[in-house]
C-alpha atoms as a PDB file:
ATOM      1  CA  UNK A   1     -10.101  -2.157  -0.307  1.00  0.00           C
ATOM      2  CA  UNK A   2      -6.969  -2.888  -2.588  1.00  0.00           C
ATOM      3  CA  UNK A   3      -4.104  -1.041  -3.378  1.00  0.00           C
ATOM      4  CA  UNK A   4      -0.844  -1.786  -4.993  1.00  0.00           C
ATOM      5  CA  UNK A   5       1.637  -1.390  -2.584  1.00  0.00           C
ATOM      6  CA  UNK A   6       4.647   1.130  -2.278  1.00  0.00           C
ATOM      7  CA  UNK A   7       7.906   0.464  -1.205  1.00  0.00           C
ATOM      8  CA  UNK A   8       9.971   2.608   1.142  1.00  0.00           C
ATOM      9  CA  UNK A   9      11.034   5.137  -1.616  1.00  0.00           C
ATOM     10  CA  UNK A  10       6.716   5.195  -1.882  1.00  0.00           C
ATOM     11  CA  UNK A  11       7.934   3.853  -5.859  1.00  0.00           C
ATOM     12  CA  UNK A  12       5.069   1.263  -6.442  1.00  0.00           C
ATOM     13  CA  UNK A  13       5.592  -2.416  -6.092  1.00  0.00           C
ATOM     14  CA  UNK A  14       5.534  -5.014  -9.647  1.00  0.00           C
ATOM     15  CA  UNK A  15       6.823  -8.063 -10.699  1.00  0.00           C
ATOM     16  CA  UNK A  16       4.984  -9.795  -7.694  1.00  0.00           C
ATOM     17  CA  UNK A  17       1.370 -10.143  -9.219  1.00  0.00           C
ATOM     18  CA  UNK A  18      -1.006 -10.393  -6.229  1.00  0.00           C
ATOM     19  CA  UNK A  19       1.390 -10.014  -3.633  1.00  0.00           C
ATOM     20  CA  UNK A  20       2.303  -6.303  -4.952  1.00  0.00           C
ATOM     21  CA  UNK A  21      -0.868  -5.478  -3.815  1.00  0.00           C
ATOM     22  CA  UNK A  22      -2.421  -4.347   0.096  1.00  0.00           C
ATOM     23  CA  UNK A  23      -5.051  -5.203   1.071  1.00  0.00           C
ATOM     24  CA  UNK A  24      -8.402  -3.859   3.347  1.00  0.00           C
ATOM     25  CA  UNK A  25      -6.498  -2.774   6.554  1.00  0.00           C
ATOM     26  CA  UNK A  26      -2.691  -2.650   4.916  1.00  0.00           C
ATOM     27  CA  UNK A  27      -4.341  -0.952   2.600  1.00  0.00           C
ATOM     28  CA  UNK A  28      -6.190   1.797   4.229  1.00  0.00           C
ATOM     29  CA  UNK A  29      -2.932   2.270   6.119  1.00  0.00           C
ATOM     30  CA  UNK A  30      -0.898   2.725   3.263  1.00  0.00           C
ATOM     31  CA  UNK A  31      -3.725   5.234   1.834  1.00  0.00           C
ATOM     32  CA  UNK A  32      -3.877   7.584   4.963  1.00  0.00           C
ATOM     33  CA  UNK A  33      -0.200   7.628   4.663  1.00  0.00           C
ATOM     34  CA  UNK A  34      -0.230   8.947   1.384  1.00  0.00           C
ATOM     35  CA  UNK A  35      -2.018  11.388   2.717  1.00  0.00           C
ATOM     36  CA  UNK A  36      -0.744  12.841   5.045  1.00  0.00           C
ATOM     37  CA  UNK A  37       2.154  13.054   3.175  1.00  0.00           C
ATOM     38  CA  UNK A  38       0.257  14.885   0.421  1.00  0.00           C
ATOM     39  CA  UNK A  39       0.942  18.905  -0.006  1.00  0.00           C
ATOM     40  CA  UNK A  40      -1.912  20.985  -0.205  1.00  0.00           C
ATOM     41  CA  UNK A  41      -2.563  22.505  -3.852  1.00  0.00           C
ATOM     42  CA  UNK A  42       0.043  19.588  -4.843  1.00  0.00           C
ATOM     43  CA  UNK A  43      -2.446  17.579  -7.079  1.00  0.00           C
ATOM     44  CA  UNK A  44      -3.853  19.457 -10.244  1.00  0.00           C
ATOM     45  CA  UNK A  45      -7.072  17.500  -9.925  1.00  0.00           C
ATOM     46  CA  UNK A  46      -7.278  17.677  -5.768  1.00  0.00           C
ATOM     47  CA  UNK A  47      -6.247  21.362  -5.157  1.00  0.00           C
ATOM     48  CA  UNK A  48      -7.776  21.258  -1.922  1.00  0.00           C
ATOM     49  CA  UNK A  49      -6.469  18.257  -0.348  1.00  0.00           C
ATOM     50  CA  UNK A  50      -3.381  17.683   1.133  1.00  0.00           C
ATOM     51  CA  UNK A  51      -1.639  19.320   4.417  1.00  0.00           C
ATOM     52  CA  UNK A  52      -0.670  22.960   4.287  1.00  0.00           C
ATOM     53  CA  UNK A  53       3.310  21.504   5.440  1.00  0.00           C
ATOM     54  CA  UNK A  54       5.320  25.044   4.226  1.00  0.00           C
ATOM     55  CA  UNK A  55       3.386  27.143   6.338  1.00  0.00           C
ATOM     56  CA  UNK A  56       2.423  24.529   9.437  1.00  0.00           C
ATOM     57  CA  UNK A  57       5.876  22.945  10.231  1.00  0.00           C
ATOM     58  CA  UNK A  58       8.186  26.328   9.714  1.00  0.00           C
ATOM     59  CA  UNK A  59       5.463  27.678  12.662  1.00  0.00           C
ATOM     60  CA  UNK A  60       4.836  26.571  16.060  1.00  0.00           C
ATOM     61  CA  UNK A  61       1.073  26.152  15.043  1.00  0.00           C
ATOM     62  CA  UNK A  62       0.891  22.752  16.502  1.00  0.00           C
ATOM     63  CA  UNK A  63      -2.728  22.754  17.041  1.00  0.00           C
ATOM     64  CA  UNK A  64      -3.211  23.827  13.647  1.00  0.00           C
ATOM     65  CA  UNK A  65      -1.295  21.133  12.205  1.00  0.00           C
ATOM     66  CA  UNK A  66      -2.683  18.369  14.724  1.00  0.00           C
ATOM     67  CA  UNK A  67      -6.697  19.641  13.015  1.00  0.00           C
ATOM     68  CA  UNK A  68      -5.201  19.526   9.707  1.00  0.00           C
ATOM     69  CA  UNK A  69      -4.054  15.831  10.392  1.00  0.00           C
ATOM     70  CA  UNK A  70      -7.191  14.867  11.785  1.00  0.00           C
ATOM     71  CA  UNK A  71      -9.351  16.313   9.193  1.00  0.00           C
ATOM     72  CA  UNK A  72      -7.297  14.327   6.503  1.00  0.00           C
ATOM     73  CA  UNK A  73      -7.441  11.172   8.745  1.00  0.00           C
ATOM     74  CA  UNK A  74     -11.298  11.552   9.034  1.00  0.00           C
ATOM     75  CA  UNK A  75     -12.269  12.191   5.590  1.00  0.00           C
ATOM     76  CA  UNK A  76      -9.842   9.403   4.346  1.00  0.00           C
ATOM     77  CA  UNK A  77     -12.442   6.713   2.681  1.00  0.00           C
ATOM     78  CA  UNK A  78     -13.003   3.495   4.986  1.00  0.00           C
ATOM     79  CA  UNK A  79     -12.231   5.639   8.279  1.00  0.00           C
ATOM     80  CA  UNK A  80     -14.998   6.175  10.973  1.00  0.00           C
ATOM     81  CA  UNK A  81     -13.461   7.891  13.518  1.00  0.00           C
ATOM     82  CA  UNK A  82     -10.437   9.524  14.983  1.00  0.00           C
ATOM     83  CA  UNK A  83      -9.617   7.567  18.705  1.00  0.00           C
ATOM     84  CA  UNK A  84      -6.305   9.937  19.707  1.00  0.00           C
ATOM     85  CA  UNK A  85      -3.572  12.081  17.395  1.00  0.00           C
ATOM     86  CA  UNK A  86      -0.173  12.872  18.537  1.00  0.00           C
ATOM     87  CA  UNK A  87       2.328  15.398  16.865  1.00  0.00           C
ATOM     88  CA  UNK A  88       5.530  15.874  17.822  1.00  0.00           C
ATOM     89  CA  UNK A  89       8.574  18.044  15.952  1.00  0.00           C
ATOM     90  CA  UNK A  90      12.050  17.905  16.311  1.00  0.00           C
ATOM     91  CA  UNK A  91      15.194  20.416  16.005  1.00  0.00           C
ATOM     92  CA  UNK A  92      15.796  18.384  12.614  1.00  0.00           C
ATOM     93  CA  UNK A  93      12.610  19.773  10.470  1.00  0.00           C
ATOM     94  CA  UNK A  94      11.114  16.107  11.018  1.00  0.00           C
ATOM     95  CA  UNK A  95       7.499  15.104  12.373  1.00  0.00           C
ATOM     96  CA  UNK A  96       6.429  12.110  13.984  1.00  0.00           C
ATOM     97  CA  UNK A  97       2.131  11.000  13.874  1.00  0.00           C
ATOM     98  CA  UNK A  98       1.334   8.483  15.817  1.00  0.00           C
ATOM     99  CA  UNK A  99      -2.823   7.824  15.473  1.00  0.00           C
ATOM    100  CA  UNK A 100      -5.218   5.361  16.422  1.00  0.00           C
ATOM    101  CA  UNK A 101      -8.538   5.464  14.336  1.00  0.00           C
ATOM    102  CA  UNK A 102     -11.771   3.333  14.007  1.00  0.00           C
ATOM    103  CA  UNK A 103     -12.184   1.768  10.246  1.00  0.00           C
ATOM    104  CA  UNK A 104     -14.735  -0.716   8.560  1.00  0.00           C
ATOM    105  CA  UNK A 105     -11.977  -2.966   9.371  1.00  0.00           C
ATOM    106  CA  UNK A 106     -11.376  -2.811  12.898  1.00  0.00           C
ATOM    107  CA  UNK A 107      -9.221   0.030  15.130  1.00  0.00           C
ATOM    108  CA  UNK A 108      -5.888   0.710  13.509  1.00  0.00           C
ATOM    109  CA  UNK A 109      -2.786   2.002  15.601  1.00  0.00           C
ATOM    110  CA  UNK A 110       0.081   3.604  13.465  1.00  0.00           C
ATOM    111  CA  UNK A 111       3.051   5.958  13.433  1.00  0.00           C
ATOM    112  CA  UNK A 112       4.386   7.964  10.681  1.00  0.00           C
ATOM    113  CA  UNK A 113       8.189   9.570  10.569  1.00  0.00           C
ATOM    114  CA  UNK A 114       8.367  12.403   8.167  1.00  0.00           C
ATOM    115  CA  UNK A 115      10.520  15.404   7.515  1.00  0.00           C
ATOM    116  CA  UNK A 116      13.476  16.862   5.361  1.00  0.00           C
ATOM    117  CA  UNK A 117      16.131  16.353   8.439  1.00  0.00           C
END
């Protein structure tokens, strides 16, 4: 798998050449990110991907939002299985994933800090 890579304002990387781009298990990283930072409806040509964030973070549907994670983390190309998914909110609107999945690559281990705080 290659992607080009994002920076930290997710703006895409150039002026590099090959090293603007991720590859296999960087990559696949930086796609489930993407992901799960996608809102649902948000993509004209995907309007049934993404995570349903206005109405699963204003909630206390944790559970809901921990299956909507893990369905987005399964059916992410190059992932095989889901080993563990943790969600945890804070006071400051801000969400913190930490996964560990099985990929054609190996076992990936990540955590993700998101929110509006």
């Amino acid at each position: 798998m290659i992607v080009r890579g994002v920076d930290s304002n997710n703006d895409w990387l150039f002026g590099k050449g090959k090293s603007d781009y991720k590859y296999n298990l960087n990559a696949l990283a930086q796609n489930i990110k993407t992901r799960l930072q996608s809102f649902l409806g948000d993509c004209f040509f995907a309007q049934s991907e993404g995570i349903d964030w206005w109405n699963l973070l204003g909630s206390k549907k944790l559970l809901d939002l921990r299956l909507a994670i893990s369905s987005v983390l399964l059916n992410t190309d190059g992932v095989t299985g889901l080993i563990e998914v943790s969600v945890s909110l804070n006071r400051d609107r801000c969400v913190k994933i930490t996964y560990a999945v099985s990929t054609v690559y190996g076992e990936m281990k990540r955590s993700i800090d998101m929110g509006v705080g």
